[in-house]
PDB file of N, CA and C in Angstrom:
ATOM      1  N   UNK A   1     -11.933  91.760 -13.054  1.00  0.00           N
ATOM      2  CA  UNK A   1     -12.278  91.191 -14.337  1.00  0.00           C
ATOM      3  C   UNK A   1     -13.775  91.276 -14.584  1.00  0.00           C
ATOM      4  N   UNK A   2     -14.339  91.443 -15.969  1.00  0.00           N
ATOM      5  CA  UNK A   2     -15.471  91.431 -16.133  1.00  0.00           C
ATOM      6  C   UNK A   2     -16.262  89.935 -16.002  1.00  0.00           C
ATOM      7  N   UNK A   3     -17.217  90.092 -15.706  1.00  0.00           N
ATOM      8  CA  UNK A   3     -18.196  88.840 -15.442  1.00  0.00           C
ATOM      9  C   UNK A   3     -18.190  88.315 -16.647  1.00  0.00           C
ATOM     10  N   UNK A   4     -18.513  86.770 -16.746  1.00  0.00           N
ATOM     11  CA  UNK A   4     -18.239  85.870 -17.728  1.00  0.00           C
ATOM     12  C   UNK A   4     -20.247  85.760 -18.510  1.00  0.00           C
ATOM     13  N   UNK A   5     -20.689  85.720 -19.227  1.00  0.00           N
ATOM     14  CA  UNK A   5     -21.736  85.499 -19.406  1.00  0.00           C
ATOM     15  C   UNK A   5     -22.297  83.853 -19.064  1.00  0.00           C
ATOM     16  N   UNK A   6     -23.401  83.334 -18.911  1.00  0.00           N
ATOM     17  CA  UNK A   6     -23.746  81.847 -18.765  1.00  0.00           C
ATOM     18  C   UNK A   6     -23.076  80.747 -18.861  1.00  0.00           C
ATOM     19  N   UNK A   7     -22.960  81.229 -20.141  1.00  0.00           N
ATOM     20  CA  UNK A   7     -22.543  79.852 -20.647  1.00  0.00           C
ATOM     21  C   UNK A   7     -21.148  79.597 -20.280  1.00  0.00           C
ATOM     22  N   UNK A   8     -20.143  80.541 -20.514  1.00  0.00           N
ATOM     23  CA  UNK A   8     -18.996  80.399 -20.409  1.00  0.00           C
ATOM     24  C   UNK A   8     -18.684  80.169 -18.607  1.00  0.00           C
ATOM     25  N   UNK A   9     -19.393  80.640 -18.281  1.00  0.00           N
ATOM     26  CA  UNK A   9     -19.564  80.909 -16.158  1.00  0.00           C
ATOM     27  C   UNK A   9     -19.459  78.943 -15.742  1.00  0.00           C
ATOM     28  N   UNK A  10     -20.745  78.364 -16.753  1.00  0.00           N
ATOM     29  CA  UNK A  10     -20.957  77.419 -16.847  1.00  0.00           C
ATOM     30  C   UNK A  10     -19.812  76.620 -16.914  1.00  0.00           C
ATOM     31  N   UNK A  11     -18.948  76.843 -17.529  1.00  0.00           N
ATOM     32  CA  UNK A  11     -17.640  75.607 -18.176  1.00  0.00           C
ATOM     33  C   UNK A  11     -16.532  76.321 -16.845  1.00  0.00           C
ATOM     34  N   UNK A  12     -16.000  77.215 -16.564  1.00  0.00           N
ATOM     35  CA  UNK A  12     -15.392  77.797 -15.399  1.00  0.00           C
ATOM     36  C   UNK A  12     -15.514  77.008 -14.192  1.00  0.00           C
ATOM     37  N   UNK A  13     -17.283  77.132 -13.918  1.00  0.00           N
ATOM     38  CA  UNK A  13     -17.811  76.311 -12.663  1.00  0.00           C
ATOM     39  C   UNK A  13     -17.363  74.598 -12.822  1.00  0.00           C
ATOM     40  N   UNK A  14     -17.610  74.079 -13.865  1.00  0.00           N
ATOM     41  CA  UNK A  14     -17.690  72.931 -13.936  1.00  0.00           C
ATOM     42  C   UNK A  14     -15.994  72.496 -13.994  1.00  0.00           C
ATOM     43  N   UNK A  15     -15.069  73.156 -14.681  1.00  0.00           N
ATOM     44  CA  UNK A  15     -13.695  72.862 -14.437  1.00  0.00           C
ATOM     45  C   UNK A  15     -13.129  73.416 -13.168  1.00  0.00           C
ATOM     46  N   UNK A  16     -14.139  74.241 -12.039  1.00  0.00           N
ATOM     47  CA  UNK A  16     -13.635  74.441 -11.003  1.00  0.00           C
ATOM     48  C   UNK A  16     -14.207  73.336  -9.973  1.00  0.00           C
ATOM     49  N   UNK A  17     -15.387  72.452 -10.186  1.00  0.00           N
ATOM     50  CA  UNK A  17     -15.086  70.972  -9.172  1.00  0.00           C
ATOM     51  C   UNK A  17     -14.751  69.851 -10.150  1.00  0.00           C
ATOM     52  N   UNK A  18     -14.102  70.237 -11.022  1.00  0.00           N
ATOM     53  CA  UNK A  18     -13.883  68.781 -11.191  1.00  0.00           C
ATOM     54  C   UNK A  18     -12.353  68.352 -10.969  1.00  0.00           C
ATOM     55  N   UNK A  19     -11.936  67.258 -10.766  1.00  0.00           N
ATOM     56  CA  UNK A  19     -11.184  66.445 -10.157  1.00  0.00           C
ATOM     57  C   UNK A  19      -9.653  66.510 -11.162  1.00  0.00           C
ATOM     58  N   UNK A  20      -9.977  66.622 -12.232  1.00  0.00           N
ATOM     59  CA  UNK A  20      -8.729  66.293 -13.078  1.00  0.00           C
ATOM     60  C   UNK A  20      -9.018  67.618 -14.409  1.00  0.00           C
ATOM     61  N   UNK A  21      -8.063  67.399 -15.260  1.00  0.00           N
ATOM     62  CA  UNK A  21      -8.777  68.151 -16.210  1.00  0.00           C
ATOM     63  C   UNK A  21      -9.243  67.198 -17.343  1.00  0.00           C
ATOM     64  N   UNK A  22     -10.246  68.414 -17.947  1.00  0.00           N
ATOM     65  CA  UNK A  22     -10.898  67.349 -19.316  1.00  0.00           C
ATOM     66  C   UNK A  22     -10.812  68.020 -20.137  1.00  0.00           C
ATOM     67  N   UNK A  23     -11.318  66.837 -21.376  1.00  0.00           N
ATOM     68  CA  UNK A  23     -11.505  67.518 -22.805  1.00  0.00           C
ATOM     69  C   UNK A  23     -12.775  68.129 -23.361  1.00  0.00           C
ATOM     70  N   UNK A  24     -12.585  68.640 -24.516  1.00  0.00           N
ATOM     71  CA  UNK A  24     -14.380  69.359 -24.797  1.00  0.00           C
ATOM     72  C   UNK A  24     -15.136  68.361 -25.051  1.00  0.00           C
ATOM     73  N   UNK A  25     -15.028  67.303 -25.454  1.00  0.00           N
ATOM     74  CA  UNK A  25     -16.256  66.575 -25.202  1.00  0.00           C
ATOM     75  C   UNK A  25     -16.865  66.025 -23.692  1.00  0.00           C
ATOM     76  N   UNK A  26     -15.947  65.700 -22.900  1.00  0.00           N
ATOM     77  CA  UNK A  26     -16.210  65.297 -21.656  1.00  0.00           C
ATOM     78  C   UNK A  26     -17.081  66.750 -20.816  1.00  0.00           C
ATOM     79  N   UNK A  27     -16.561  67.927 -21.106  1.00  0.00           N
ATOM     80  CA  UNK A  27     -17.328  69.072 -20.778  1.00  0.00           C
ATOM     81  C   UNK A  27     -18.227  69.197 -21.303  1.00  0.00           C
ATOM     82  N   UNK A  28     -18.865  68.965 -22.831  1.00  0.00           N
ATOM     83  CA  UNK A  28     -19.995  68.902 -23.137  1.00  0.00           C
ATOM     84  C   UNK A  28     -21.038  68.114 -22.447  1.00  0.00           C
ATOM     85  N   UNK A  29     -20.373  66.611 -22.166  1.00  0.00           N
ATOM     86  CA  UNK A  29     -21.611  65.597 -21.138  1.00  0.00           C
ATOM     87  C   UNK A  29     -21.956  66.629 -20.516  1.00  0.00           C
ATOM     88  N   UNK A  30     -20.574  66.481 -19.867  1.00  0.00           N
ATOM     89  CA  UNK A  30     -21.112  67.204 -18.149  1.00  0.00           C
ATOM     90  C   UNK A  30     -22.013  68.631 -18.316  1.00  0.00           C
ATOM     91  N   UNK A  31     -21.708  69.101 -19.164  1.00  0.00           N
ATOM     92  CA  UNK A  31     -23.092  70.355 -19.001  1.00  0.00           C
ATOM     93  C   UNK A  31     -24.242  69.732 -20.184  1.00  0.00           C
ATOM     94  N   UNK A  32     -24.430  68.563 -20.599  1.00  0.00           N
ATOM     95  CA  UNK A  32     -25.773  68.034 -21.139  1.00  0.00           C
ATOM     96  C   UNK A  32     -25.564  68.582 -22.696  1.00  0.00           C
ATOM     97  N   UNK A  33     -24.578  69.057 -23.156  1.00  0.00           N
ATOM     98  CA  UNK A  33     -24.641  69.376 -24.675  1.00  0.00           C
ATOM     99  C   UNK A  33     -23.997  68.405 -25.833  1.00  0.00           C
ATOM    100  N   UNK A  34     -24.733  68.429 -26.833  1.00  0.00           N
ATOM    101  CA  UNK A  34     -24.660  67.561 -28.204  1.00  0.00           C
ATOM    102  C   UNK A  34     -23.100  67.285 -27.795  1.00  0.00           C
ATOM    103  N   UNK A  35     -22.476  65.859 -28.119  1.00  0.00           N
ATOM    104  CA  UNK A  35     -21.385  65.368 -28.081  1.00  0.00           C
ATOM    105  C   UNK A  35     -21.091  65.459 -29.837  1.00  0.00           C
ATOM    106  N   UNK A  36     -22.052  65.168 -30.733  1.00  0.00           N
ATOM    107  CA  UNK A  36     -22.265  64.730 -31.941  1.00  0.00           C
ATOM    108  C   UNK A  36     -21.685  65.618 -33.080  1.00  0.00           C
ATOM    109  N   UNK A  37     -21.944  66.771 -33.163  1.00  0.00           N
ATOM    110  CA  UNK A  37     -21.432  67.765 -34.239  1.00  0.00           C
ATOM    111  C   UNK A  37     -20.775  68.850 -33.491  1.00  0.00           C
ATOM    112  N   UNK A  38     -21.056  69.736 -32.727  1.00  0.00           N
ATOM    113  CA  UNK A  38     -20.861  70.711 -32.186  1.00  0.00           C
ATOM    114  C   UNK A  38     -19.495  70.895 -30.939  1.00  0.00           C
ATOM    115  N   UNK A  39     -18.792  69.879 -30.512  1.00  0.00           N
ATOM    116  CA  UNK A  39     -17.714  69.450 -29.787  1.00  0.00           C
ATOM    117  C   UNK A  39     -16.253  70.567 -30.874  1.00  0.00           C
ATOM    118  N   UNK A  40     -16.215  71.009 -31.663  1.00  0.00           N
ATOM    119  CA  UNK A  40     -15.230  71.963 -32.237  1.00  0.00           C
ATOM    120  C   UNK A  40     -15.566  73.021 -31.918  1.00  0.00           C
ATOM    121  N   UNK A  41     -16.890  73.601 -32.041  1.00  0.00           N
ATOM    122  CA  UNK A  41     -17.389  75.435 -32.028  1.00  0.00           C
ATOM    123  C   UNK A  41     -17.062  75.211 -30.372  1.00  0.00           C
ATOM    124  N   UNK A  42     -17.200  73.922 -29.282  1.00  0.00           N
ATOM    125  CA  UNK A  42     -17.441  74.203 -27.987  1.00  0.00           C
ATOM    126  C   UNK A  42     -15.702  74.676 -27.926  1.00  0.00           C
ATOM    127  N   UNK A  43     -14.796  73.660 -28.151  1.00  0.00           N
ATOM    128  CA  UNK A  43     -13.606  73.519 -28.401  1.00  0.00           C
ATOM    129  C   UNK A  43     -12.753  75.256 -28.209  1.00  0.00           C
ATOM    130  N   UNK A  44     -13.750  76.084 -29.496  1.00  0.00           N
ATOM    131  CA  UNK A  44     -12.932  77.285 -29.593  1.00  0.00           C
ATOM    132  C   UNK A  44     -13.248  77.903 -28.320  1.00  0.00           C
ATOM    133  N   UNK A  45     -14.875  77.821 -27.953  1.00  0.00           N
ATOM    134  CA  UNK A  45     -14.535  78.469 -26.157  1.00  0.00           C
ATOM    135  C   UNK A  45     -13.781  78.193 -25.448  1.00  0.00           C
ATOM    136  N   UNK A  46     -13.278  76.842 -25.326  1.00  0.00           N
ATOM    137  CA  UNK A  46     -12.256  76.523 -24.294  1.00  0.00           C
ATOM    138  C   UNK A  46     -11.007  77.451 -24.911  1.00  0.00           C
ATOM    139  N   UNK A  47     -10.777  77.257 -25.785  1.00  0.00           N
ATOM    140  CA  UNK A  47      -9.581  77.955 -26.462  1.00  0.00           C
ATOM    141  C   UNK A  47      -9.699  79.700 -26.052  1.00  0.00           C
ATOM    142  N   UNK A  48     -10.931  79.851 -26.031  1.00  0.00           N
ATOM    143  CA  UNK A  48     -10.718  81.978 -26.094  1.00  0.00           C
ATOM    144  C   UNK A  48     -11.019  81.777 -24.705  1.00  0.00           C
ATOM    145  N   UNK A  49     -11.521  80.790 -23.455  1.00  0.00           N
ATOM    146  CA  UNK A  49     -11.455  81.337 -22.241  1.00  0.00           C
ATOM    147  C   UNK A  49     -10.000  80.986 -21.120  1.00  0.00           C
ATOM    148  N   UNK A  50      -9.474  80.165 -22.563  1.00  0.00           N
ATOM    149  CA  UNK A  50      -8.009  79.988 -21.590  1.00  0.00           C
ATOM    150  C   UNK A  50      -7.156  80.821 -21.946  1.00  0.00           C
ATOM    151  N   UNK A  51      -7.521  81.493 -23.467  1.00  0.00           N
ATOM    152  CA  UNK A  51      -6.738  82.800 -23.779  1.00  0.00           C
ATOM    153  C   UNK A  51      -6.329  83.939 -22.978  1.00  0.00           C
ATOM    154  N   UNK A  52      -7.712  84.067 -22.380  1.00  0.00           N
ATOM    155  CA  UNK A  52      -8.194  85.228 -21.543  1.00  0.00           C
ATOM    156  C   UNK A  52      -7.579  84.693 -20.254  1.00  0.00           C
ATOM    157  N   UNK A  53      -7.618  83.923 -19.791  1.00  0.00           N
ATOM    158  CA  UNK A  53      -7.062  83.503 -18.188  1.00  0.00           C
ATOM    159  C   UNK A  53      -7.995  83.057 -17.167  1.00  0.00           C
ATOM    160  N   UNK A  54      -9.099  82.414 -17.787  1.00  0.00           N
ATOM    161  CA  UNK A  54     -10.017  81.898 -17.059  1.00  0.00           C
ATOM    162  C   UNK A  54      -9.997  80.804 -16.666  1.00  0.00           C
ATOM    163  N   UNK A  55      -9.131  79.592 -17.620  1.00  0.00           N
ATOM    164  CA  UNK A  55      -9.302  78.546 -17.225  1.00  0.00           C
ATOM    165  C   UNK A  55      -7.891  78.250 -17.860  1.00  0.00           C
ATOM    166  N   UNK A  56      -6.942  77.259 -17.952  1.00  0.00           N
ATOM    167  CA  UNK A  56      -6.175  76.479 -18.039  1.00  0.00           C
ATOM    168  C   UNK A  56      -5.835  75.643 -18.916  1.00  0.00           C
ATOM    169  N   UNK A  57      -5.114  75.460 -20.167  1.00  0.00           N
ATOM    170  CA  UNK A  57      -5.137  74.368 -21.492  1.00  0.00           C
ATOM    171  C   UNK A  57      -3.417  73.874 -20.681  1.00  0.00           C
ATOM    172  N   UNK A  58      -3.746  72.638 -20.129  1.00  0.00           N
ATOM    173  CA  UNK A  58      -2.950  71.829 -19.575  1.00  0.00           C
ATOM    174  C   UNK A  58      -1.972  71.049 -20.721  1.00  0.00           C
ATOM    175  N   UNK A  59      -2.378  70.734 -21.529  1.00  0.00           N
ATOM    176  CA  UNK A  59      -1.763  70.258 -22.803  1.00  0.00           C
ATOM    177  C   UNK A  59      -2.909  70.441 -23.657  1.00  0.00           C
ATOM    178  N   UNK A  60      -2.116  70.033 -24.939  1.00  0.00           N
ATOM    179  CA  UNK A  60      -3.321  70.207 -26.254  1.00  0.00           C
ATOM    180  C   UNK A  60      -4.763  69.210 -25.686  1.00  0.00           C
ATOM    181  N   UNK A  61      -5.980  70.802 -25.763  1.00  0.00           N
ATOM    182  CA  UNK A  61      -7.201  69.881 -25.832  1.00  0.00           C
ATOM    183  C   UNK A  61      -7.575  69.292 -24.389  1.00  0.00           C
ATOM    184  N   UNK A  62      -6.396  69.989 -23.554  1.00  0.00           N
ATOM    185  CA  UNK A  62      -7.214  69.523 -22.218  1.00  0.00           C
ATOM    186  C   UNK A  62      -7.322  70.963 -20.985  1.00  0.00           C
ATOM    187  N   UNK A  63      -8.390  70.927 -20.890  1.00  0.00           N
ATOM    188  CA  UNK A  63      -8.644  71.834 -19.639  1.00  0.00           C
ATOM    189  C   UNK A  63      -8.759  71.963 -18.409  1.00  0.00           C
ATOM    190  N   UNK A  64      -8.918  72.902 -17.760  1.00  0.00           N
ATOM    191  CA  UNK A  64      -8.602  72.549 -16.410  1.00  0.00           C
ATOM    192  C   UNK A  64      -8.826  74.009 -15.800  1.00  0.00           C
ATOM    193  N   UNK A  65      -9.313  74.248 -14.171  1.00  0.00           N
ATOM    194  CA  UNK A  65      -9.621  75.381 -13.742  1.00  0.00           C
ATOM    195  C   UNK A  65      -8.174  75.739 -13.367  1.00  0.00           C
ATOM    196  N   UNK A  66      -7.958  77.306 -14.141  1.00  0.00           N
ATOM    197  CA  UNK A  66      -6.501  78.106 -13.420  1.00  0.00           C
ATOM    198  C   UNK A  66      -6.113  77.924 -12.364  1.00  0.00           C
ATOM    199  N   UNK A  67      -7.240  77.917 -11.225  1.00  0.00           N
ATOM    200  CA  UNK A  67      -6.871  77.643  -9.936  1.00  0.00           C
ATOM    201  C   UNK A  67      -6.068  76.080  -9.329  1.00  0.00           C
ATOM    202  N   UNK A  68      -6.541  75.327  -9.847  1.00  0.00           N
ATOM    203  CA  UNK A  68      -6.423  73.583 -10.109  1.00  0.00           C
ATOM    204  C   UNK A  68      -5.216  73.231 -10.529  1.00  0.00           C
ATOM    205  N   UNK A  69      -4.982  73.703 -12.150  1.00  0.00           N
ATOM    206  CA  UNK A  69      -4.094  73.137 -13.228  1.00  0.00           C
ATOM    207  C   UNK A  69      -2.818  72.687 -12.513  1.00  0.00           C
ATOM    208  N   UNK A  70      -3.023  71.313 -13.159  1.00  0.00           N
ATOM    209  CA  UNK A  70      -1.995  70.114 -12.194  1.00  0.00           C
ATOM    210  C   UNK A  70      -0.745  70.559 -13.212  1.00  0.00           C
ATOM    211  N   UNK A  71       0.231  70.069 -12.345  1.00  0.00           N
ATOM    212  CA  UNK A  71       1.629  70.129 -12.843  1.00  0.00           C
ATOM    213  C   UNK A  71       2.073  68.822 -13.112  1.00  0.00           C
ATOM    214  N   UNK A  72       1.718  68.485 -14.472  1.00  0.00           N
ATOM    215  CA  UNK A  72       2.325  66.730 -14.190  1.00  0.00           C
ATOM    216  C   UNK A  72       1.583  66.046 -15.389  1.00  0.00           C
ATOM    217  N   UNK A  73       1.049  64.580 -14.797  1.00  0.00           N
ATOM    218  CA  UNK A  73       0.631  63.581 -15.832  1.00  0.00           C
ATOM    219  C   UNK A  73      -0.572  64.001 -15.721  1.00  0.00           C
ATOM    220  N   UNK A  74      -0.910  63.438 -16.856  1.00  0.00           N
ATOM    221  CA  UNK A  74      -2.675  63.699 -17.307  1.00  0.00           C
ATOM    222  C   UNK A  74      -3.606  62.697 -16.808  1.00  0.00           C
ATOM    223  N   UNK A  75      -4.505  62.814 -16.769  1.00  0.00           N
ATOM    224  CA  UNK A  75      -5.294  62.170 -15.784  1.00  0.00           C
ATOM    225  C   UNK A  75      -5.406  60.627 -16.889  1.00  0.00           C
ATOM    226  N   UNK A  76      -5.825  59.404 -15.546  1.00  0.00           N
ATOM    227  CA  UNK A  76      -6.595  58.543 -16.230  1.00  0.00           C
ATOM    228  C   UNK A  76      -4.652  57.364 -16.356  1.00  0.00           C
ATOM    229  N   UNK A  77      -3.897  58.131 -16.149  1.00  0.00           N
ATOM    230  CA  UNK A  77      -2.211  57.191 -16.032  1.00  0.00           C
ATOM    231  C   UNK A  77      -1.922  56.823 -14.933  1.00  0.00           C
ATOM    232  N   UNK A  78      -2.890  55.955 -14.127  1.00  0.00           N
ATOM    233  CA  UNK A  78      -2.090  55.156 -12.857  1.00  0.00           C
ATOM    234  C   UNK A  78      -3.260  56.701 -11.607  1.00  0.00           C
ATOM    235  N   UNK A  79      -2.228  56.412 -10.703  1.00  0.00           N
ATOM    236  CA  UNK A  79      -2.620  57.532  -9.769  1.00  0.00           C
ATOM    237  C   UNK A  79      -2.971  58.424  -9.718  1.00  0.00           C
ATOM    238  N   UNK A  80      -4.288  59.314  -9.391  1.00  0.00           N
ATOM    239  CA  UNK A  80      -4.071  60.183  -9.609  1.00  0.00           C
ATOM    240  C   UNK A  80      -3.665  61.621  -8.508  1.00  0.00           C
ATOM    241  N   UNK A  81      -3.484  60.664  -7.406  1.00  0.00           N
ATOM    242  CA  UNK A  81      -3.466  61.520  -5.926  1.00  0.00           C
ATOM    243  C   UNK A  81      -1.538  62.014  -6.237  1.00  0.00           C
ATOM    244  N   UNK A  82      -1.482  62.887  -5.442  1.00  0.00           N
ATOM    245  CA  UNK A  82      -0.403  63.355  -5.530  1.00  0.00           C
ATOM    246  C   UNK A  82       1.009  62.695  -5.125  1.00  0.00           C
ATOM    247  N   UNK A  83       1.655  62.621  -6.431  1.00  0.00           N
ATOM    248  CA  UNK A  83       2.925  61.303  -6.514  1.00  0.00           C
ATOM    249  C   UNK A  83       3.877  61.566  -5.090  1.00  0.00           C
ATOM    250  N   UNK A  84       3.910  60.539  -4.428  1.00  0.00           N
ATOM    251  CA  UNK A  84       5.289  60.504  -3.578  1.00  0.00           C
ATOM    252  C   UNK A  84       6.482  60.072  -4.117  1.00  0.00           C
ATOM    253  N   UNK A  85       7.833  60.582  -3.428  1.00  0.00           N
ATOM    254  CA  UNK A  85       8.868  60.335  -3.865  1.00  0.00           C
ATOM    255  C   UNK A  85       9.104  58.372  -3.766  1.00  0.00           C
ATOM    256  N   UNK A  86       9.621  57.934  -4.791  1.00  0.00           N
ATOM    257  CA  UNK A  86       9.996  56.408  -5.113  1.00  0.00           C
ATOM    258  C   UNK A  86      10.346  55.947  -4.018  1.00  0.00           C
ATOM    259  N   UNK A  87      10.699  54.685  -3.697  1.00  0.00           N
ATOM    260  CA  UNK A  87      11.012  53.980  -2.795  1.00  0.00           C
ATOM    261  C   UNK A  87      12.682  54.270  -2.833  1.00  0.00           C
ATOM    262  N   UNK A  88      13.147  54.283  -2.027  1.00  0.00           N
ATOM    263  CA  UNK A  88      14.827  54.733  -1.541  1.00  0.00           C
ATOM    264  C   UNK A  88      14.998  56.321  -1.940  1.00  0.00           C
ATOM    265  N   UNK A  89      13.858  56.965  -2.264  1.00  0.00           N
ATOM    266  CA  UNK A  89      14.818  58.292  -2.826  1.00  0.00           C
ATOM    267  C   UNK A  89      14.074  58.755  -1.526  1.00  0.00           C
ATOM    268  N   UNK A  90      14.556  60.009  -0.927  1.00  0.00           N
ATOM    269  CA  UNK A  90      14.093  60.802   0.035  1.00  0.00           C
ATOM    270  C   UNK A  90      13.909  62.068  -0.884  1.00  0.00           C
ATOM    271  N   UNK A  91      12.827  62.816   0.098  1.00  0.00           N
ATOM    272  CA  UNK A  91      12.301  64.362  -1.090  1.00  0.00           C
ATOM    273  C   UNK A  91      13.223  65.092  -1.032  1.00  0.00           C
ATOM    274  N   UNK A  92      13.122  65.802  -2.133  1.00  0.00           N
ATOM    275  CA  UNK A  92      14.271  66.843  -2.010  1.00  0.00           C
ATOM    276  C   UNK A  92      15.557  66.452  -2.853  1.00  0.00           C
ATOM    277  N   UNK A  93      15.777  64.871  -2.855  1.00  0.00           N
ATOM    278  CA  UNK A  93      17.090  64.534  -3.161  1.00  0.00           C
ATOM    279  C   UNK A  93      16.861  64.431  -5.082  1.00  0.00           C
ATOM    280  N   UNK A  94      18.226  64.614  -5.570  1.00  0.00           N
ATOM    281  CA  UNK A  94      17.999  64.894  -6.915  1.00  0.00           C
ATOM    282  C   UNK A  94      18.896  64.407  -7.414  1.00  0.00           C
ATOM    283  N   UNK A  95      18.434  63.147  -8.394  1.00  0.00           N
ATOM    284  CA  UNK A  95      19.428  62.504  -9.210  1.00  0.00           C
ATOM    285  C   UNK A  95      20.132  62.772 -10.723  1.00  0.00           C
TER     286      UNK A  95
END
């Protein structure tokens, strides 16, 4: 694949340590850019670099590194470490 230019390298890196996925404004903090007007134009990058296969649109508006992208609930609902099976069910078993 061709190399990503800065900026976009920038949002890749940053959804590749982070913990859960986020939205474009929360990616804006985190790389220090205007929360205020500009959170839509950032928006369509997320949109053309998950097009391309760089990064991950987990549900509407949320991102996440390809490598990462959780299978499941969205962050910020209870737990976020990886769910064990309920109390009396054993894994595997399917109701």
């Amino acid at each position: 694949m061709k190399a990503l230019p800065d900026a976009y390298a920038d949002i890749v890196e940053v959804l590749a340590d982070a913990v859960h996925p986020m939205r474009a404004r929360q990616l804006c903090s985190m790389l220090r850019l205007s929360t205020d007007k500009k959170v839509e134009g950032f928006r369509s990058k997320l949109k053309r670099l998950s097009g391309r296969g760089w990064i991950a649109e987990v549900s509407p508006s949320l991102f996440a590194s390809r490598d990462t992208a959780p299978q499941g609930r969205a962050p910020g609902r209870g737990n976020d470490s990886v769910a064990s099976p309920r109390a009396g069910e054993q894994e595997g078993s399917h109701l």
